[in-house]
Protein backbone atom coordinates (compact mmCIF):
# COMPACT_ATOMS: atom_id res chain seq x y z
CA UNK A 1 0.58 -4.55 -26.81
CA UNK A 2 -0.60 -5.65 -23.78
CA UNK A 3 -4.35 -4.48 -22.27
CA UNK A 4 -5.01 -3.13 -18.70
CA UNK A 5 -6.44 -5.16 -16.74
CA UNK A 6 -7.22 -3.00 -13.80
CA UNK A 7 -10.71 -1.57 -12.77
CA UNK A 8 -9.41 1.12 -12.15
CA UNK A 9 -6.34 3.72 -12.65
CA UNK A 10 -3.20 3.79 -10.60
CA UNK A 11 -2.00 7.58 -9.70
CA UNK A 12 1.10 8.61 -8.83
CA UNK A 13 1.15 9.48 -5.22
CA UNK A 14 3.62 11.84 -3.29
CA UNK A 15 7.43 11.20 -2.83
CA UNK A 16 6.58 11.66 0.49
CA UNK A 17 3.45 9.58 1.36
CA UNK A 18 4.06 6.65 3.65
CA UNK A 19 2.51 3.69 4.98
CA UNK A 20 2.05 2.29 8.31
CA UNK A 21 0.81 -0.77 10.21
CA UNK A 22 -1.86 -0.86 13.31
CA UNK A 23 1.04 -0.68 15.60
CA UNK A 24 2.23 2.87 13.77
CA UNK A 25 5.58 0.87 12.35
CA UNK A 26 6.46 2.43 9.13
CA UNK A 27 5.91 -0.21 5.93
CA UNK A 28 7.54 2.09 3.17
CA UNK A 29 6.73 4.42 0.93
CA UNK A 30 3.63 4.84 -1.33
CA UNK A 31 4.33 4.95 -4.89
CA UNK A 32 0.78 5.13 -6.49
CA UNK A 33 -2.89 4.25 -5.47
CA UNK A 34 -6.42 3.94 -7.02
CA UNK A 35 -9.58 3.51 -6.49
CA UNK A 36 -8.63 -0.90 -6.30
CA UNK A 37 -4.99 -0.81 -4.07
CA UNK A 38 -1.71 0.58 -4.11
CA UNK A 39 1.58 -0.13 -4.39
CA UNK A 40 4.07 -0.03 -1.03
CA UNK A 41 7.66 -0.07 -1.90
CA UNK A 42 8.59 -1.33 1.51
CA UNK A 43 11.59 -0.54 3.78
CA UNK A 44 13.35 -3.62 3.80
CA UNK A 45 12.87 -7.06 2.80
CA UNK A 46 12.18 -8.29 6.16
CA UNK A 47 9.06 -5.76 6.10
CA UNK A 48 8.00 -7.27 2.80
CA UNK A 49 8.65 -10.95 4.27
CA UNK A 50 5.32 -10.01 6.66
CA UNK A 51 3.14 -9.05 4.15
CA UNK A 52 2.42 -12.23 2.87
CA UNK A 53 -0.17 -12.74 -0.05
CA UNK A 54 -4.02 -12.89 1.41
CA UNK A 55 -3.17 -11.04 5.00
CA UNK A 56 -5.36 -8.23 5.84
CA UNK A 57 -4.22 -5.43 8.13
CA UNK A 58 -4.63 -1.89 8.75
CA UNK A 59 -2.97 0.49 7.22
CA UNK A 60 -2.47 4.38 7.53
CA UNK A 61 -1.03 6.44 4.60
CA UNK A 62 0.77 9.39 6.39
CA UNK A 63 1.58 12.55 4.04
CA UNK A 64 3.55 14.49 6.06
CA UNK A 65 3.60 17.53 3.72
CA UNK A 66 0.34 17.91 3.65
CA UNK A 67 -0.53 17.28 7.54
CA UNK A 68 -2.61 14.27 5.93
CA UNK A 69 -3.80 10.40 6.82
CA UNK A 70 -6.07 8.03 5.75
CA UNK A 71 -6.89 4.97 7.27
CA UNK A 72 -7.98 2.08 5.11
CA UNK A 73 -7.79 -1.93 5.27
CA UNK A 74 -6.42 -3.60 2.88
CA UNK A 75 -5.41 -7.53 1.73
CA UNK A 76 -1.70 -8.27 0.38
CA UNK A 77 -2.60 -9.21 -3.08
CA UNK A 78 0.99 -9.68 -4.58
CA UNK A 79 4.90 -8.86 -3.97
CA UNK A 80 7.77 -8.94 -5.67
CA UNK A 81 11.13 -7.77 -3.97
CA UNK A 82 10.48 -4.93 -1.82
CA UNK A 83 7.03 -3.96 -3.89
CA UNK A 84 3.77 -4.77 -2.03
CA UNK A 85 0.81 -4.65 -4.15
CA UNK A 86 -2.47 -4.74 -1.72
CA UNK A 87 -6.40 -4.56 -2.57
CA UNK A 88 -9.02 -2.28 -0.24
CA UNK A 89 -11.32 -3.90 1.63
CA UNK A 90 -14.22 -3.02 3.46
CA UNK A 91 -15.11 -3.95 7.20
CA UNK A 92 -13.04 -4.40 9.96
């Protein structure tokens, strides 16, 4: 049985919660976030080819449903196929 190793929980996150860049170009979808990161399950694997491990950008979850954003920075902290794993950080 393996342990957790994360500081904190992952939530699931709406079906319908996306991500998007500085420039407003839509990343993919958010599966789950916590209180560390989230998890982007990008649109394509050219998308995921340009969030490379240790860049830090912008980005702006979008929940259309609920007429909701948040704007947060983040680094790429891992990716495998079209999942994006990134890490909030503060500043600008």
């Amino acid at each position: 049985m393996s342990k957790e190793r994360r500081a904190f929980p992952r939530f699931a996150i709406s079906d319908h919660a996306i991500a998007v860049d500085e420039k407003g170009t839509k990343l993919g979808r958010v599966s789950e976030a916590g209180g560390g990161g989230m998890m982007i399950h990008a649109d394509s694997v050219a998308v995921t080819q340009e969030l490379a491990p240790g860049r830090q950008l912008q980005i702006t979850v979008v929940e259309p449903d609920n007429k909701v954003s948040n704007t947060v920075r983040v680094e790429v902290r891992h990716r495998k196929g079209t999942e994006v794993g990134v890490e909030f950080i503060g500043g600008k």
